[in-house]
Each structure stands twice: as C-alpha cells, then as structure tokens.
PDB file of N, CA and C in Angstrom:
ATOM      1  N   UNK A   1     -18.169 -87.532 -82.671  1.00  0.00           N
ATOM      2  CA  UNK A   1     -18.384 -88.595 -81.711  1.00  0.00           C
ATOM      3  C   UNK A   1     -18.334 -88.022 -80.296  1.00  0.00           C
ATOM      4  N   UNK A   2     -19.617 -88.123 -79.550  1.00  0.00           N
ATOM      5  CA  UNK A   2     -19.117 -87.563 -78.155  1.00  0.00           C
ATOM      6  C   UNK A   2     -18.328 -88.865 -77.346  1.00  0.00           C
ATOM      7  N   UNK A   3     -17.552 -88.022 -76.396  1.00  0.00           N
ATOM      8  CA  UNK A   3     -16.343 -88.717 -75.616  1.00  0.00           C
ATOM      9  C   UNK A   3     -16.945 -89.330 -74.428  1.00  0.00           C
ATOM     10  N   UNK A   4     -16.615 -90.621 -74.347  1.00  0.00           N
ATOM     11  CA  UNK A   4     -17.514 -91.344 -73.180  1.00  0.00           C
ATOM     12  C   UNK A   4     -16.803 -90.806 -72.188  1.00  0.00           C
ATOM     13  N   UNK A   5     -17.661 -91.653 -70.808  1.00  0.00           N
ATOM     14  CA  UNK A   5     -16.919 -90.966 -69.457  1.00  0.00           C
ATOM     15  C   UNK A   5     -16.082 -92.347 -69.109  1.00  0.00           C
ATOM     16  N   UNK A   6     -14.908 -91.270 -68.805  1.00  0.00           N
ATOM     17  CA  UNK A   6     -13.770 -92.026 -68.148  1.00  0.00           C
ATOM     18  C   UNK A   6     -14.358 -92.755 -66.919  1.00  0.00           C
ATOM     19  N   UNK A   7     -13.528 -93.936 -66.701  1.00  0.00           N
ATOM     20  CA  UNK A   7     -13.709 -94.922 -65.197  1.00  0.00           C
ATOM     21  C   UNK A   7     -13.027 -93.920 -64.236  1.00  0.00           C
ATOM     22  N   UNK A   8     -14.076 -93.602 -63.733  1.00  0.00           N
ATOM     23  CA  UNK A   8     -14.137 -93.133 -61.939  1.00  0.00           C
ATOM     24  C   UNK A   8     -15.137 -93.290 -61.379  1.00  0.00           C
ATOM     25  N   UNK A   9     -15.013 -92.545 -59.912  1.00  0.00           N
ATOM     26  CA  UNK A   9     -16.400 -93.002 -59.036  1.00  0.00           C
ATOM     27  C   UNK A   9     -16.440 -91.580 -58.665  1.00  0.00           C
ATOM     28  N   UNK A  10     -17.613 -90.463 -59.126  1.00  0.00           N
ATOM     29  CA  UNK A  10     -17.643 -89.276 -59.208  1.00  0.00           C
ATOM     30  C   UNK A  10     -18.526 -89.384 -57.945  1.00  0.00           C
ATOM     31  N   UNK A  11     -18.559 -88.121 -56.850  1.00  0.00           N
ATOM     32  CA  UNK A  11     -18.900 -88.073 -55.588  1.00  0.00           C
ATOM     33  C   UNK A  11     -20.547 -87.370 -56.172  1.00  0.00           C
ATOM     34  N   UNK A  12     -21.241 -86.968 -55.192  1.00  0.00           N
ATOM     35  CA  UNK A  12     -22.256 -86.697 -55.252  1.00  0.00           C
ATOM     36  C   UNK A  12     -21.985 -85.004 -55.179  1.00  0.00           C
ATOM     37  N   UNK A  13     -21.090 -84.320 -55.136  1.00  0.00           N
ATOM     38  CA  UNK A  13     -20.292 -83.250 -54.954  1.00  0.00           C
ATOM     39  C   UNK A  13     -20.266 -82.536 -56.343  1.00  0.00           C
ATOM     40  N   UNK A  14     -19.452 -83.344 -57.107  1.00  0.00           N
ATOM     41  CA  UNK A  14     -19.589 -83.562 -58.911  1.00  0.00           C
ATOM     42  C   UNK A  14     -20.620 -83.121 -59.181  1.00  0.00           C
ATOM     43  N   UNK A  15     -21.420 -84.214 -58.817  1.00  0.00           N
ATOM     44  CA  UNK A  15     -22.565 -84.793 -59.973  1.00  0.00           C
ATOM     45  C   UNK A  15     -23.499 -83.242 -59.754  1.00  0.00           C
ATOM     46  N   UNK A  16     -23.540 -82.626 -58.025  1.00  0.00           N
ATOM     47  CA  UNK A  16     -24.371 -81.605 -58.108  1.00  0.00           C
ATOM     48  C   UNK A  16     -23.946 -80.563 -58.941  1.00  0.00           C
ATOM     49  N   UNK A  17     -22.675 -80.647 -59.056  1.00  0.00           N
ATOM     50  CA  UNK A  17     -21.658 -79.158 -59.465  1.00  0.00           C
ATOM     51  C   UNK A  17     -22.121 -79.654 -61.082  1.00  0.00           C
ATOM     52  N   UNK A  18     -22.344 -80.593 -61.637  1.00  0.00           N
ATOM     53  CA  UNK A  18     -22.371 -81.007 -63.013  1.00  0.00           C
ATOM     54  C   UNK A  18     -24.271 -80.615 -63.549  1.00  0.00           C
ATOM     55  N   UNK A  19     -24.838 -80.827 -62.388  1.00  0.00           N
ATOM     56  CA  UNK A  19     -26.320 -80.473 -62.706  1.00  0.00           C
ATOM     57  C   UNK A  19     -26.726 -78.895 -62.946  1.00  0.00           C
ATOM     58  N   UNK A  20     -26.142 -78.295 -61.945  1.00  0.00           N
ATOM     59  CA  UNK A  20     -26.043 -76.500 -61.652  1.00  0.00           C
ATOM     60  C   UNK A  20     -25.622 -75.783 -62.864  1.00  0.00           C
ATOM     61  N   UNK A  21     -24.577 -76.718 -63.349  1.00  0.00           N
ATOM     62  CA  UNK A  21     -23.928 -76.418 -64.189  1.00  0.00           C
ATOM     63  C   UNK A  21     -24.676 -76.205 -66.024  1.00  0.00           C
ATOM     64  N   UNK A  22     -25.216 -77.775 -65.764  1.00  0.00           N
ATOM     65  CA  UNK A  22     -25.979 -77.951 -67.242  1.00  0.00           C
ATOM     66  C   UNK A  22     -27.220 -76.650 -67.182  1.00  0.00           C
ATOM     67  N   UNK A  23     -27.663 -77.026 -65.531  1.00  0.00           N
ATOM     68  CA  UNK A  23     -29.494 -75.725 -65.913  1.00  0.00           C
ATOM     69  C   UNK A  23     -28.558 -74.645 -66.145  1.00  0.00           C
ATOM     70  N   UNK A  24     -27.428 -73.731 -65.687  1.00  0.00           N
ATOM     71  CA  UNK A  24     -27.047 -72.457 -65.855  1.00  0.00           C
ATOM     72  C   UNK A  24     -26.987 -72.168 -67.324  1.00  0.00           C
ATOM     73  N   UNK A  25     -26.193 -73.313 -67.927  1.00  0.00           N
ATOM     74  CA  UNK A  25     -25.917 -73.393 -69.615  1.00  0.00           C
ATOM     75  C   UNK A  25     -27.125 -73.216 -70.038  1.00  0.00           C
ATOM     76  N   UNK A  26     -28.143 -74.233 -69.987  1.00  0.00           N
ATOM     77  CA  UNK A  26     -29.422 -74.357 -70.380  1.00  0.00           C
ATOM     78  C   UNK A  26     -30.544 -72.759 -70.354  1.00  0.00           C
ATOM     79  N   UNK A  27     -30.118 -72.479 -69.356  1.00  0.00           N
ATOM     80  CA  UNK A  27     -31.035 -71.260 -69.179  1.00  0.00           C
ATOM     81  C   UNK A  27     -30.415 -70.126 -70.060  1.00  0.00           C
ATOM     82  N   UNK A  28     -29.234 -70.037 -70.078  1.00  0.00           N
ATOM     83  CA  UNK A  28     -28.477 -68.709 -70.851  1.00  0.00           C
ATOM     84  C   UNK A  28     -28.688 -68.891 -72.093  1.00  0.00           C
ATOM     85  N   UNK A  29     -28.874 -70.127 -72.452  1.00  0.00           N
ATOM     86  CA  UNK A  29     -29.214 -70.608 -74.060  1.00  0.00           C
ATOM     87  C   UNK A  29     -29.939 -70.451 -74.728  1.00  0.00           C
ATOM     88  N   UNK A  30     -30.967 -70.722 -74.119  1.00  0.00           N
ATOM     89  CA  UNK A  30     -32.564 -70.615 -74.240  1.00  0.00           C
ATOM     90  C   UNK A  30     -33.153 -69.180 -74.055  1.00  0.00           C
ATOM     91  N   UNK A  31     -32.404 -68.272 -73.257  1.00  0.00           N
ATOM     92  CA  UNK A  31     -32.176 -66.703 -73.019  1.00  0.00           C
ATOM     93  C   UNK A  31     -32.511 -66.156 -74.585  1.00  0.00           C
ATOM     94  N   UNK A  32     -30.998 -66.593 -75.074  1.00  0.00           N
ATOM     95  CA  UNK A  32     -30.368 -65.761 -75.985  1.00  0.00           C
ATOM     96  C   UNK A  32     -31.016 -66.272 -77.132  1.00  0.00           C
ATOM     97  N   UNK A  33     -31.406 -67.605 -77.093  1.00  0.00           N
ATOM     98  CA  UNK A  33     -31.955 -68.072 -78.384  1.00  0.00           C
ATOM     99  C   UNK A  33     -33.477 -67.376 -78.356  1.00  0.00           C
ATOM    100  N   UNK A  34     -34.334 -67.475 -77.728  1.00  0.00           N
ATOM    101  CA  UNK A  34     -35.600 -66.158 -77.289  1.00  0.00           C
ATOM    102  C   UNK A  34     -35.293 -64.931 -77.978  1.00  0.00           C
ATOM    103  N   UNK A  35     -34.403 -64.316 -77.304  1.00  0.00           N
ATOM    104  CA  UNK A  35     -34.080 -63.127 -77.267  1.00  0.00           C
ATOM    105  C   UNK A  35     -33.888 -63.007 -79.051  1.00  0.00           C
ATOM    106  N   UNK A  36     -32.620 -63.594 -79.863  1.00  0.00           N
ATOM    107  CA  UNK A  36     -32.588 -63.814 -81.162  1.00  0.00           C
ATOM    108  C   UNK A  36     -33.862 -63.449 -82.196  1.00  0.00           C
ATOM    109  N   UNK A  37     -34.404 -65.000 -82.035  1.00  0.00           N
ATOM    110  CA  UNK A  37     -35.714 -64.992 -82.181  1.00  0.00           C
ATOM    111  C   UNK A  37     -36.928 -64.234 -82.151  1.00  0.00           C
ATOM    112  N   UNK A  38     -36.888 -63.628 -81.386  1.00  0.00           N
ATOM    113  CA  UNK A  38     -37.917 -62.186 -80.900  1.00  0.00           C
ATOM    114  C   UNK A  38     -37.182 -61.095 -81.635  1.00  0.00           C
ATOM    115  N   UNK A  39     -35.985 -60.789 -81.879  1.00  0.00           N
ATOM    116  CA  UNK A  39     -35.345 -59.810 -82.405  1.00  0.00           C
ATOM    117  C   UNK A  39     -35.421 -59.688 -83.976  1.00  0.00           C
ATOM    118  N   UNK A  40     -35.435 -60.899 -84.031  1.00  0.00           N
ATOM    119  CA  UNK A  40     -35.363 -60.576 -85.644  1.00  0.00           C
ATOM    120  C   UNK A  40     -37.054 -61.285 -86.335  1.00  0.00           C
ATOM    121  N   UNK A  41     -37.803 -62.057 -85.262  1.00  0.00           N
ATOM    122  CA  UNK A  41     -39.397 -61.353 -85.787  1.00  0.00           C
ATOM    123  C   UNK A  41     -39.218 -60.094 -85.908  1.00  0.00           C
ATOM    124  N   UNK A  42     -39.252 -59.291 -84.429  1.00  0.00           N
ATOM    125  CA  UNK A  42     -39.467 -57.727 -84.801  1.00  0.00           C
ATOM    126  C   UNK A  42     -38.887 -57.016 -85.831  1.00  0.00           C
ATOM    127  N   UNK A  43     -37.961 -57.635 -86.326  1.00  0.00           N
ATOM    128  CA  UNK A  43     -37.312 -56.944 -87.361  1.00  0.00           C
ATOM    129  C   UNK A  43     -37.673 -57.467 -88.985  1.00  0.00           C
ATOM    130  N   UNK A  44     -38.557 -58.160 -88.850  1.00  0.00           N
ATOM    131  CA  UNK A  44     -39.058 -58.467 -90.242  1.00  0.00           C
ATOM    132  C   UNK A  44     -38.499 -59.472 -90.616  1.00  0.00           C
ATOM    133  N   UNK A  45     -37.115 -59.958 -90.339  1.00  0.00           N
ATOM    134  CA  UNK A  45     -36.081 -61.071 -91.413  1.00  0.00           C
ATOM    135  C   UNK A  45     -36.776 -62.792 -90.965  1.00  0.00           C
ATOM    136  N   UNK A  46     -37.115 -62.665 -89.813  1.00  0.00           N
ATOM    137  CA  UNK A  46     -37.434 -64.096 -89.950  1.00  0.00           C
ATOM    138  C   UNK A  46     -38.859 -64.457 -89.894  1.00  0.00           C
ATOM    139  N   UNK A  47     -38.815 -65.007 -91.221  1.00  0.00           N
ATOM    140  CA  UNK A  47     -40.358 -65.482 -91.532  1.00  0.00           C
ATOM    141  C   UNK A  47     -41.124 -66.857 -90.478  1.00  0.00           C
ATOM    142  N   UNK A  48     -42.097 -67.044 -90.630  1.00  0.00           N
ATOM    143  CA  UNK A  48     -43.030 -67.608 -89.669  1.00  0.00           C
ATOM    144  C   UNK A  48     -42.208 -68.998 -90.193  1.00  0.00           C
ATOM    145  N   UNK A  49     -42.176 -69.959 -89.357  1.00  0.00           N
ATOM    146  CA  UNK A  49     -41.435 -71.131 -90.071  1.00  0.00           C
ATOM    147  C   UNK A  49     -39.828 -71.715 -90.272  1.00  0.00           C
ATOM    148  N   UNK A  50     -39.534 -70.540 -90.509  1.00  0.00           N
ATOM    149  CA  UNK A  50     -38.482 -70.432 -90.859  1.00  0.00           C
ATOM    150  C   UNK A  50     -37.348 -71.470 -90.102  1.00  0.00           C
ATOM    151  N   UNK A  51     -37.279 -70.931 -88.451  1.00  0.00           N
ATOM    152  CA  UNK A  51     -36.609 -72.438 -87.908  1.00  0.00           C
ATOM    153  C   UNK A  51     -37.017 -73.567 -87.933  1.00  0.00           C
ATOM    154  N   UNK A  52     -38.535 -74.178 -88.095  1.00  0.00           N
ATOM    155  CA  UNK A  52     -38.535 -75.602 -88.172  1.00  0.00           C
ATOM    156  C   UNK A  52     -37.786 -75.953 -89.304  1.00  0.00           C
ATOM    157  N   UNK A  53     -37.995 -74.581 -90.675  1.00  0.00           N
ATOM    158  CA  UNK A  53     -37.773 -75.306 -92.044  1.00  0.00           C
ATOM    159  C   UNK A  53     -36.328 -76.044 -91.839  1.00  0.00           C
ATOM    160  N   UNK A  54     -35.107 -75.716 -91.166  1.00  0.00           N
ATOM    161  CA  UNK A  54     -33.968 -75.661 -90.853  1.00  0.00           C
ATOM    162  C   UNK A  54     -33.917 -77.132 -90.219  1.00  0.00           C
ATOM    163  N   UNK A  55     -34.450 -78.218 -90.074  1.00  0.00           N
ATOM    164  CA  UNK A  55     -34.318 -79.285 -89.011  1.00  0.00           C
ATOM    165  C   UNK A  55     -33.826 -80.387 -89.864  1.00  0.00           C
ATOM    166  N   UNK A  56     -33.909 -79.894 -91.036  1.00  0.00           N
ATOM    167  CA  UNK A  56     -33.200 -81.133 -91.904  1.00  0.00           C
ATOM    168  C   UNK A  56     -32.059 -80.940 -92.595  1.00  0.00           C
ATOM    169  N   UNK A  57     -31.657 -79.465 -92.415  1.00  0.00           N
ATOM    170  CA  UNK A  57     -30.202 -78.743 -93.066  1.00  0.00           C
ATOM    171  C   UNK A  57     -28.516 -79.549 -92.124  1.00  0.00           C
ATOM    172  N   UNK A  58     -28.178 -80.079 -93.755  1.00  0.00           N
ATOM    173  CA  UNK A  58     -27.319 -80.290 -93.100  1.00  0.00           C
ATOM    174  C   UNK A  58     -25.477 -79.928 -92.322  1.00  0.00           C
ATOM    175  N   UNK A  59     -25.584 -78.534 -92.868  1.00  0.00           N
ATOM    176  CA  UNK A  59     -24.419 -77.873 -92.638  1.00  0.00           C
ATOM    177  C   UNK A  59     -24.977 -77.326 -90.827  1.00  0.00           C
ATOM    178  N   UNK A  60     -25.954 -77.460 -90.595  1.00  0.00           N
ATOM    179  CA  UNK A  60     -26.758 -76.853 -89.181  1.00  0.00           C
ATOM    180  C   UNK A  60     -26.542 -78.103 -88.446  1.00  0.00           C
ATOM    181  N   UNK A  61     -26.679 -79.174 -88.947  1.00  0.00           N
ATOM    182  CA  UNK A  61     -27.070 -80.223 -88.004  1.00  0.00           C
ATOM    183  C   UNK A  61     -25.216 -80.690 -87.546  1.00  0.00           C
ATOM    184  N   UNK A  62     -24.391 -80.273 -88.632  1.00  0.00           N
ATOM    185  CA  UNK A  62     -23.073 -80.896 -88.475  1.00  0.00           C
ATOM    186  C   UNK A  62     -22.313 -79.772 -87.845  1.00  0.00           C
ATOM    187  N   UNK A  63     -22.938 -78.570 -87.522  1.00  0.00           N
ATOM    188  CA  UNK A  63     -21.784 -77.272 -86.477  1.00  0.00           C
ATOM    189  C   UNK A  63     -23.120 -77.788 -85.324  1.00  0.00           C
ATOM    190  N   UNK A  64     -24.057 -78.136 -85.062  1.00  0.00           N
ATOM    191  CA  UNK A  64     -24.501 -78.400 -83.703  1.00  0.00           C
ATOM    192  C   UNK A  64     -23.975 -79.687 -83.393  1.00  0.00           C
ATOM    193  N   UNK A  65     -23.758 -80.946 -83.844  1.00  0.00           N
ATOM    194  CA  UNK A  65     -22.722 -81.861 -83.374  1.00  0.00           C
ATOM    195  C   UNK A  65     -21.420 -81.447 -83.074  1.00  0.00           C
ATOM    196  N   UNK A  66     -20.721 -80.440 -83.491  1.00  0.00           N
ATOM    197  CA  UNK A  66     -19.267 -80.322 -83.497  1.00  0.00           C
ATOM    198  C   UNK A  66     -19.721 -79.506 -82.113  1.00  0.00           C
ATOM    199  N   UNK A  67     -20.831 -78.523 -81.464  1.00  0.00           N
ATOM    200  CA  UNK A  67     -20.708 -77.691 -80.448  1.00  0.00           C
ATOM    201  C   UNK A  67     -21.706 -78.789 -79.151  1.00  0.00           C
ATOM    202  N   UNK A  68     -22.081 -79.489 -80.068  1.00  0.00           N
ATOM    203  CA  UNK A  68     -22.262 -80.626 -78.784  1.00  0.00           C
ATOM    204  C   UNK A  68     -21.323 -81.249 -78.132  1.00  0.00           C
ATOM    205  N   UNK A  69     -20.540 -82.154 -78.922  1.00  0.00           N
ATOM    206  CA  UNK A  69     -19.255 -82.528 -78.676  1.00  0.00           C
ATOM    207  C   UNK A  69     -18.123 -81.942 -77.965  1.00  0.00           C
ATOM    208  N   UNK A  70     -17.953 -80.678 -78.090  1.00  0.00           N
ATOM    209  CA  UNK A  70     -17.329 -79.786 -77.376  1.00  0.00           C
ATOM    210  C   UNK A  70     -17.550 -79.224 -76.044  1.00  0.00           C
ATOM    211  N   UNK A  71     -18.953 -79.484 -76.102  1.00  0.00           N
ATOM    212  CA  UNK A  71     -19.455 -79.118 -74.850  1.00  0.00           C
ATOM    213  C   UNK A  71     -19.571 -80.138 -73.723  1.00  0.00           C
ATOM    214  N   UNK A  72     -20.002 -81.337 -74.836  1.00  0.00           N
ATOM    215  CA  UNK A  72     -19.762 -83.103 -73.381  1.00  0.00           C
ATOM    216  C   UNK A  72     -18.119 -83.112 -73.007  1.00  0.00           C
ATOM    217  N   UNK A  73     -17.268 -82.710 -73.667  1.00  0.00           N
ATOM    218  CA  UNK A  73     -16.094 -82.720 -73.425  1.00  0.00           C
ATOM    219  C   UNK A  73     -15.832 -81.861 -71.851  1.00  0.00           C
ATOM    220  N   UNK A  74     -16.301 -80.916 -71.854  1.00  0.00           N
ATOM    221  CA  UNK A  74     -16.342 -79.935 -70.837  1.00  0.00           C
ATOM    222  C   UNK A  74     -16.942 -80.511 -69.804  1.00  0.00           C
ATOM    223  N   UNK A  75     -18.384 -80.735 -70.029  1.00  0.00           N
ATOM    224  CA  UNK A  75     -19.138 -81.380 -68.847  1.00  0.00           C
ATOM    225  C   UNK A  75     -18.229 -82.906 -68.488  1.00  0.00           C
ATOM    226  N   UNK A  76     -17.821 -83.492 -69.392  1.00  0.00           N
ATOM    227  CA  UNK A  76     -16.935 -84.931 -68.790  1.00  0.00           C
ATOM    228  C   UNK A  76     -16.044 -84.193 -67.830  1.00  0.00           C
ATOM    229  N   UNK A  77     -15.159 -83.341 -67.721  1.00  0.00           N
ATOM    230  CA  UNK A  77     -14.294 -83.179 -67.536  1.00  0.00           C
ATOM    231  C   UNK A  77     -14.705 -82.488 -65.996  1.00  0.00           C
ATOM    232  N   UNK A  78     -16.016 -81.935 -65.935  1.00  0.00           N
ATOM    233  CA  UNK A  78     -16.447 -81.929 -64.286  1.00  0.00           C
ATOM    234  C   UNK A  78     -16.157 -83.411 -63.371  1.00  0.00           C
ATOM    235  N   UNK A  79     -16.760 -83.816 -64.108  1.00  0.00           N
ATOM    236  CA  UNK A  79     -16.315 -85.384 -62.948  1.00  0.00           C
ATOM    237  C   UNK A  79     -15.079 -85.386 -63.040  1.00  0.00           C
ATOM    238  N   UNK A  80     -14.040 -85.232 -63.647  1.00  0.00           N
ATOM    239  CA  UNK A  80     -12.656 -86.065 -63.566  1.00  0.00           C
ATOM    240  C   UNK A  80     -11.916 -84.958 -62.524  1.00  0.00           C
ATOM    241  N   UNK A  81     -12.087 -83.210 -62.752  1.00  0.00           N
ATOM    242  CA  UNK A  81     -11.518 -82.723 -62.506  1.00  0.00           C
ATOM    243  C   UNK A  81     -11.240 -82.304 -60.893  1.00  0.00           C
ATOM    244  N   UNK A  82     -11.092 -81.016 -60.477  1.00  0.00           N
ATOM    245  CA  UNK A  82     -10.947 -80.462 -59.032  1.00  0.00           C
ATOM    246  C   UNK A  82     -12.315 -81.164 -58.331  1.00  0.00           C
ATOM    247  N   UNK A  83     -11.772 -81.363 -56.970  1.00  0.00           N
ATOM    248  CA  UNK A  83     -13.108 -81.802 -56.121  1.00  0.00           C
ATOM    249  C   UNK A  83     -13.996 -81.119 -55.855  1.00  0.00           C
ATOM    250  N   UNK A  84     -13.576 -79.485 -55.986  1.00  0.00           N
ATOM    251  CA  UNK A  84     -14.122 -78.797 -55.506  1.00  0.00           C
ATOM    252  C   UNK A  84     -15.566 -78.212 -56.038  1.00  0.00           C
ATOM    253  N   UNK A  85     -16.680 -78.373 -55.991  1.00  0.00           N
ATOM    254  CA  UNK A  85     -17.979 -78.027 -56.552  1.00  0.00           C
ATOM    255  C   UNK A  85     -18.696 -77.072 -56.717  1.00  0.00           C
ATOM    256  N   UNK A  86     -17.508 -75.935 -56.058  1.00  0.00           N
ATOM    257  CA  UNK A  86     -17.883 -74.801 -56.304  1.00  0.00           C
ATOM    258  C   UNK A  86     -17.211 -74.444 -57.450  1.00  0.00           C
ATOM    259  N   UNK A  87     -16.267 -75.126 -58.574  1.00  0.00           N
ATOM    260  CA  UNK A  87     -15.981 -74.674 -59.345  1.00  0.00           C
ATOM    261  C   UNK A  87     -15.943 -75.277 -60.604  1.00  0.00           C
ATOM    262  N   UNK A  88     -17.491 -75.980 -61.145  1.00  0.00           N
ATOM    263  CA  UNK A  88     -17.621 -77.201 -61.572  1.00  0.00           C
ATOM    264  C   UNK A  88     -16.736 -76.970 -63.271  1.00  0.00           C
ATOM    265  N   UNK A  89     -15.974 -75.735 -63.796  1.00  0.00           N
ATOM    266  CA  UNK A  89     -15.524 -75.447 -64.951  1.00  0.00           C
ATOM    267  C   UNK A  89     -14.691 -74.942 -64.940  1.00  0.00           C
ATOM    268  N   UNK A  90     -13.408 -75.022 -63.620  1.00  0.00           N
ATOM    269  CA  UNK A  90     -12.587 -74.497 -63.128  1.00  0.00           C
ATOM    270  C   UNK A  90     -11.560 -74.583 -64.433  1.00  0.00           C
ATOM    271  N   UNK A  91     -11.273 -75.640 -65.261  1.00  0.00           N
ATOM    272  CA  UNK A  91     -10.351 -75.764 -66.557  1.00  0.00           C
ATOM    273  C   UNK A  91     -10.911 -74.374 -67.534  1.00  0.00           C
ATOM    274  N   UNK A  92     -11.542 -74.174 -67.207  1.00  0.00           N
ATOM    275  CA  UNK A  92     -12.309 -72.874 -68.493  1.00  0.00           C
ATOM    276  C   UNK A  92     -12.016 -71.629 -67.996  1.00  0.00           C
ATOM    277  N   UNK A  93     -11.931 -71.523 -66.989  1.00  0.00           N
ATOM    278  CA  UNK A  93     -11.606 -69.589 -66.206  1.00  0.00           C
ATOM    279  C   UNK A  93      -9.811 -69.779 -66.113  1.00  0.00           C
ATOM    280  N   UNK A  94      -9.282 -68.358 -66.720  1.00  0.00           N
ATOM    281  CA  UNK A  94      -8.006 -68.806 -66.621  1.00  0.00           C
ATOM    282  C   UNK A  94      -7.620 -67.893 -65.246  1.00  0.00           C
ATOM    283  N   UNK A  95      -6.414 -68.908 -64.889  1.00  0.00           N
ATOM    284  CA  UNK A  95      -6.115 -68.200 -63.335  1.00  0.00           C
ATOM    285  C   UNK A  95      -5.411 -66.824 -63.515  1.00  0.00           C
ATOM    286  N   UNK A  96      -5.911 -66.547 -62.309  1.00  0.00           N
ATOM    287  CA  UNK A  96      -5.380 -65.124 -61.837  1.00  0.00           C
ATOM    288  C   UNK A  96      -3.910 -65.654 -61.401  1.00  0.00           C
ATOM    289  N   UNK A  97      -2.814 -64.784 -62.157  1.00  0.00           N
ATOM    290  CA  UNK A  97      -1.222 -64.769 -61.036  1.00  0.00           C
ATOM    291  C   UNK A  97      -1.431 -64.620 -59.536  1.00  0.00           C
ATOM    292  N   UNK A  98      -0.543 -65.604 -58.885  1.00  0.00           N
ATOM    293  CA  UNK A  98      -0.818 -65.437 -57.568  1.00  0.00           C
ATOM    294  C   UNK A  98       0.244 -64.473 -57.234  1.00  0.00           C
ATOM    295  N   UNK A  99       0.393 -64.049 -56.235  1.00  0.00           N
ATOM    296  CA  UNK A  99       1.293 -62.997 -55.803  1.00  0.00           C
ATOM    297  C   UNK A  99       2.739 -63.544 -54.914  1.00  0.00           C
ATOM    298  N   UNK A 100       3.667 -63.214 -55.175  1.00  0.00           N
ATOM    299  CA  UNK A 100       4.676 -64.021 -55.154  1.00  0.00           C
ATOM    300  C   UNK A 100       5.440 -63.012 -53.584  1.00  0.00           C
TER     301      UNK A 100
END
C-alpha cells in the first residue's frame, strides 16, 4: 500500500527539491536499466522479448510494489522533512560527527 501524504502545506521549496529529486532517480534508473539491457543483449542471455514476456510475472510485479512503496515513503518524507531544498533526502545520507 503506498503511504498517503501527511496534512501539511509543503512550500514551493519542497515541491522543487521533490521534482530534482524524482528526474535524478529517474535518470540513474533508466541509466542502469539501458546499460543492463544492452549488456546482456551483447552477451547473448537475453533473448528478443524477453522483458515484455515478464509483464505478467507475478513474483516481479510484487518486489516492484514493495520497491515502489519504499521509495513513495522517501519521496513523502521530502515534504514533511528539513526546509532546506538543498537537501531534499537529507534522512538517507548519514551525518558526519561534528567536531566537538
């Protein structure tokens, strides 16, 4: 089940840090899934077809809900979190010790 969005009033600050955010994901995804894809044509293992055949499998369709879900969790959590928009996944990088 993805997690609805909590009641707030997210600034326009957010919402950009939340857009930057999705194309960066989006692009690295689509990278690597290319890249995959091209790799293992060249390598003989994946036959012509082969991923559409996959669109009705259902052990595929139920780990891409579980990494969807995981991932709206993250993106919700841009709006709720730091104001700051330069760091729209700031809960995900762990901090550096500050120096005492």
């Amino acid at each position: 089940m993805i997690p609805t969005l909590p009641p707030m009033q997210p600034d326009i600050g957010r919402l950009t840090g939340l857009v930057f955010e999705l194309a960066a994901q989006l692009h690295i995804e689509r990278t690597r899934r290319l890249a995959l894809e091209t790799a293992l044509e060249r390598a003989g293992t994946l036959p012509s077809g082969a991923i559409e055949a996959l669109a009705d499998d259902a052990p595929l369709l139920a780990r891409s809900r579980q990494e969807l879900e995981a991932s709206m969790r993250k993106l919700l959590r841009v709006l709720g979190d730091d104001p700051d928009p330069r760091t729209p996944l700031s809960g995900d990088v762990p901090s550096r010790p500050s120096s005492v």
